[in-house]
Protein backbone atom coordinates (compact mmCIF):
# COMPACT_ATOMS: atom_id res chain seq x y z
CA UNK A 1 -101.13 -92.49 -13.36
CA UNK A 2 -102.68 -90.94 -16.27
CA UNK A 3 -102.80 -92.84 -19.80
CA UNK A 4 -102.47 -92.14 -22.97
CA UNK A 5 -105.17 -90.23 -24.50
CA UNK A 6 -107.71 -92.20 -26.50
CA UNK A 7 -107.46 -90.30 -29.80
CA UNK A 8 -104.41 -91.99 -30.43
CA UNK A 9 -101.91 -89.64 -30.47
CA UNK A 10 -100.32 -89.40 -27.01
CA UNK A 11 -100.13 -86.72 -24.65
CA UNK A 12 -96.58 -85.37 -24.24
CA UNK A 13 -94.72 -84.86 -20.62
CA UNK A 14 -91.62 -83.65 -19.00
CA UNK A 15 -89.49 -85.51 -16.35
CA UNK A 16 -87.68 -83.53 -13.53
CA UNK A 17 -84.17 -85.48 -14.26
CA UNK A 18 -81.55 -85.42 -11.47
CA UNK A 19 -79.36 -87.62 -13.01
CA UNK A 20 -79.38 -90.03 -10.35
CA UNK A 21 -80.99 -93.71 -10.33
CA UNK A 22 -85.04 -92.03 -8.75
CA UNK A 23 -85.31 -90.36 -11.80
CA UNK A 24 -84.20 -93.12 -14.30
CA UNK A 25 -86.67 -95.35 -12.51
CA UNK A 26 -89.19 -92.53 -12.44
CA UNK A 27 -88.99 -92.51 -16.40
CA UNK A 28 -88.74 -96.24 -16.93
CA UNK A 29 -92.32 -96.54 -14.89
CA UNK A 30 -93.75 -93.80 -16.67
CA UNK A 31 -92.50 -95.26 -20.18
CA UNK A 32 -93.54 -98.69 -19.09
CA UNK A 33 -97.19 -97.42 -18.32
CA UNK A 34 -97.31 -95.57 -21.54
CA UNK A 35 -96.38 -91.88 -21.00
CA UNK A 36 -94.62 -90.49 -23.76
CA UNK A 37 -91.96 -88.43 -21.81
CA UNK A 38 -90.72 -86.45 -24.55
CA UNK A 39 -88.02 -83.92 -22.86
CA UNK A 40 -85.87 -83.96 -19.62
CA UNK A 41 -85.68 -80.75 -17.46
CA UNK A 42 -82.60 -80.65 -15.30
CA UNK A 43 -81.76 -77.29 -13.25
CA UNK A 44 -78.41 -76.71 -11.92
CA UNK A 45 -76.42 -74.47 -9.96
CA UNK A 46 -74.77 -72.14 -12.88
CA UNK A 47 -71.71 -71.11 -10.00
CA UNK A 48 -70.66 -74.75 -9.56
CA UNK A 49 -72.27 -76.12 -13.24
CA UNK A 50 -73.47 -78.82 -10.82
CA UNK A 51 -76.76 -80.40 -10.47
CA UNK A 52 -78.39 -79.42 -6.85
CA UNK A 53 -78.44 -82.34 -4.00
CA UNK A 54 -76.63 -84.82 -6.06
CA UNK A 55 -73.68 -82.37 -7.14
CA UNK A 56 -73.99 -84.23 -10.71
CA UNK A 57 -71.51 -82.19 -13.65
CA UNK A 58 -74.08 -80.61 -15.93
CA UNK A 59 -72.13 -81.96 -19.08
CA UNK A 60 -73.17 -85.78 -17.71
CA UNK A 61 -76.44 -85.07 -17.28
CA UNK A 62 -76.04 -83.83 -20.99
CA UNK A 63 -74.45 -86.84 -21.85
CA UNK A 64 -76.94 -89.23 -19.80
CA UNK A 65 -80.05 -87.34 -22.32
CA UNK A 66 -77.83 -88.15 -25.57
CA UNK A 67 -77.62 -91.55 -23.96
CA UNK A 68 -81.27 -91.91 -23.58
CA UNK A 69 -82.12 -90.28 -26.86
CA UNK A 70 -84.55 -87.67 -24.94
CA UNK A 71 -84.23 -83.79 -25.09
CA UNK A 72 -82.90 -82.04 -22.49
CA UNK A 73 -83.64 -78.78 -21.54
CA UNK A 74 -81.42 -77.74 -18.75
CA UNK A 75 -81.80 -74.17 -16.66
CA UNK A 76 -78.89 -72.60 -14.88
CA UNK A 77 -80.58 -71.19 -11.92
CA UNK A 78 -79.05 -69.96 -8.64
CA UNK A 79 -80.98 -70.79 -6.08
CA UNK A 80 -83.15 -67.40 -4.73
CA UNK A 81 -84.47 -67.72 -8.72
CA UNK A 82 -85.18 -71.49 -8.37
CA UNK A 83 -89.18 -70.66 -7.35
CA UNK A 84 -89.68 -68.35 -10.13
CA UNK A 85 -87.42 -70.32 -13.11
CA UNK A 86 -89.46 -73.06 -12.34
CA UNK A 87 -92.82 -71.43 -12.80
CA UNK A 88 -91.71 -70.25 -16.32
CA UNK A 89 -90.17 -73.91 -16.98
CA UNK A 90 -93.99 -75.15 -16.46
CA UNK A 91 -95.55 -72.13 -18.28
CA UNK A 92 -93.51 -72.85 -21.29
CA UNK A 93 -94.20 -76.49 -20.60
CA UNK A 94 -98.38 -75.21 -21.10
CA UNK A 95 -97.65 -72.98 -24.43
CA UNK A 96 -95.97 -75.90 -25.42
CA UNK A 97 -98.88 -78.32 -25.09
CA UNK A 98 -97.38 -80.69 -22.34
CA UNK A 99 -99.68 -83.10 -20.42
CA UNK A 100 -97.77 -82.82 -17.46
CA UNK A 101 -94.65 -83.29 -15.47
CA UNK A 102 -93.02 -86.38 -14.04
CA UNK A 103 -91.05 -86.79 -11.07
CA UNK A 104 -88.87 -89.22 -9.25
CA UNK A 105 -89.43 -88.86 -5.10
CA UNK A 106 -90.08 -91.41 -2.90
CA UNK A 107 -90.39 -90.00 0.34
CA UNK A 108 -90.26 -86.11 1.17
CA UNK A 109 -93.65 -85.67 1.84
CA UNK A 110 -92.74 -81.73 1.81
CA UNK A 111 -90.72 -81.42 -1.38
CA UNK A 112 -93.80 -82.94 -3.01
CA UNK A 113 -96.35 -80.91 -2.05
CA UNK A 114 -94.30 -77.82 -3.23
CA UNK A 115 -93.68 -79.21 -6.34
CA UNK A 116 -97.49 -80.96 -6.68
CA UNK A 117 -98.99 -77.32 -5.43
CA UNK A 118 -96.82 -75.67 -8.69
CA UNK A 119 -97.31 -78.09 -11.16
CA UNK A 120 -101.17 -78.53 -10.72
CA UNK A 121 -101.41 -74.63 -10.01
CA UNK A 122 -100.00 -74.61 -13.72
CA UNK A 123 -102.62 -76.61 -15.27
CA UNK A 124 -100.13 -79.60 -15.70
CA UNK A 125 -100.13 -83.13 -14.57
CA UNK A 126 -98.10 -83.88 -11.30
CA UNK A 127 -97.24 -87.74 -11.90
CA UNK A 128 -95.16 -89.36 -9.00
CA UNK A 129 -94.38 -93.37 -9.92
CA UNK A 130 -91.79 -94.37 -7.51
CA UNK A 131 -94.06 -92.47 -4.79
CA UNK A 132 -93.65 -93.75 -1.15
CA UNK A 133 -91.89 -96.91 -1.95
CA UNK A 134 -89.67 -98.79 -0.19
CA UNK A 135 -85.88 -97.65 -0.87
CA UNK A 136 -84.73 -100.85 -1.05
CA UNK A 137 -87.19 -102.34 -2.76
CA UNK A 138 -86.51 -99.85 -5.62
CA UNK A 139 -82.73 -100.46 -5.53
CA UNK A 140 -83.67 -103.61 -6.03
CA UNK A 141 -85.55 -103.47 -8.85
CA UNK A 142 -83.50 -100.22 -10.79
CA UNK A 143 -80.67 -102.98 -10.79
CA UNK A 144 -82.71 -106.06 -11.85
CA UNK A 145 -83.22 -103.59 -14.72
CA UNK A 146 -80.06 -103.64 -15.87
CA UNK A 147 -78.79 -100.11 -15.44
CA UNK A 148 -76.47 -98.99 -13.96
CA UNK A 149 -75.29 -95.84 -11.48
CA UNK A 150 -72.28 -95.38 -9.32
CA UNK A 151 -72.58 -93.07 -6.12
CA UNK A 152 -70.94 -89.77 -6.70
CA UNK A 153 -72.04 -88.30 -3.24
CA UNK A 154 -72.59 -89.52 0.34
CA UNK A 155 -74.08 -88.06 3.67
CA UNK A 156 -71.41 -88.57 5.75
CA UNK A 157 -73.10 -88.81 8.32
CA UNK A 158 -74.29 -91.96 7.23
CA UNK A 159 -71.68 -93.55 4.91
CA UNK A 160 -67.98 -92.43 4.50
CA UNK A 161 -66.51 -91.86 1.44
CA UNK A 162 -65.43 -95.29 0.83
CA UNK A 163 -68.65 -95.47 -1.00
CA UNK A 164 -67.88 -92.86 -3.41
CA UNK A 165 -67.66 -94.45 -7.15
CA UNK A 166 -69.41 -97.81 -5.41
CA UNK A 167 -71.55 -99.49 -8.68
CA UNK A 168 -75.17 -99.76 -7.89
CA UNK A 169 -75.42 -103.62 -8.16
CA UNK A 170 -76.18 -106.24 -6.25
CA UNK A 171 -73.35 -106.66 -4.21
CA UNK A 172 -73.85 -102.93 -3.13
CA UNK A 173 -77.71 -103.71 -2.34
CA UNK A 174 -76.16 -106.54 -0.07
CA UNK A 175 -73.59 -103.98 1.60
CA UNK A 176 -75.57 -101.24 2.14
């Protein structure tokens, strides 16, 4: 993971914020080694004002930023646009001297290289710090942390909606 630069003053980058528990551990690891994450880009789905894949309200993940005390910069995009609102998120990213962009995946090998092909086609950083990690493992250590997430979404073809509102703690890391 890159550091901060030795003049003193530290570079500035962006984290890719879902709203769900990858991305706050993506930012805590990336705080922790010294990045200054300075702003939160979040784009959702401006039909459903819902954050894609997790289905997150866009007014929490406003509220989660105000929470956090990080700026937010969130892009209504429908999805045929996503490709090309995302290559002007990381061109105004570069004008606006960013270092690079943070994310929070742990195991699509393909949904990485997409976004580590844009980002690093952009000039920017492509920082990954939850990378190919055990899932459970990083449960585990999101809730030793002390925060806190509740399940807003299932697969159902893999939980049923019992889970839905479930606490991330360690009662659900012994359930699940």
């Amino acid at each position: 993971m890159p550091s901060p630069s030795s003049s003193g003053s530290a570079e500035r980058y962006a984290l890719m914020w879902s709203g769900g528990k990858d991305s706050a551990l993506a930012l805590m690891r990336a705080q922790a080694s010294g990045l200054a994450v300075s702003r939160l880009v979040n784009f959702y789905d401006p039909a459903t004002d819902r954050v894609r894949f997790h289905a997150t309200r866009s007014d929490l993940i406003r509220a989660q930023a105000a929470a956090i005390g990080i700026e937010l910069r969130q892009l209504g995009t429908p999805w045929e646009r996503y490709e090309a609102a995302f290559t002007e998120m990381l061109a105004e990213l570069r004008r606006e001297g960013f270092a690079g962009v943070v994310f929070g995946d742990i195991h699509l090998a393909d949904v990485r290289a997409w976004y580590e092909d844009r980002v690093g086609g952009s000039g920017l950083a492509h920082i990954e710090p939850i990378w190919g990690e055990p899932s459970a493992a990083l449960v585990a250590e999101f809730v030793a942390s002390g925060s806190r997430a509740v399940l807003t979404c299932v697969q159902r073809s893999k939980l049923d909606e019992r889970w839905l509102g479930r606490i991330i703690d360690d009662r659900f890391v012994d359930e699940i």
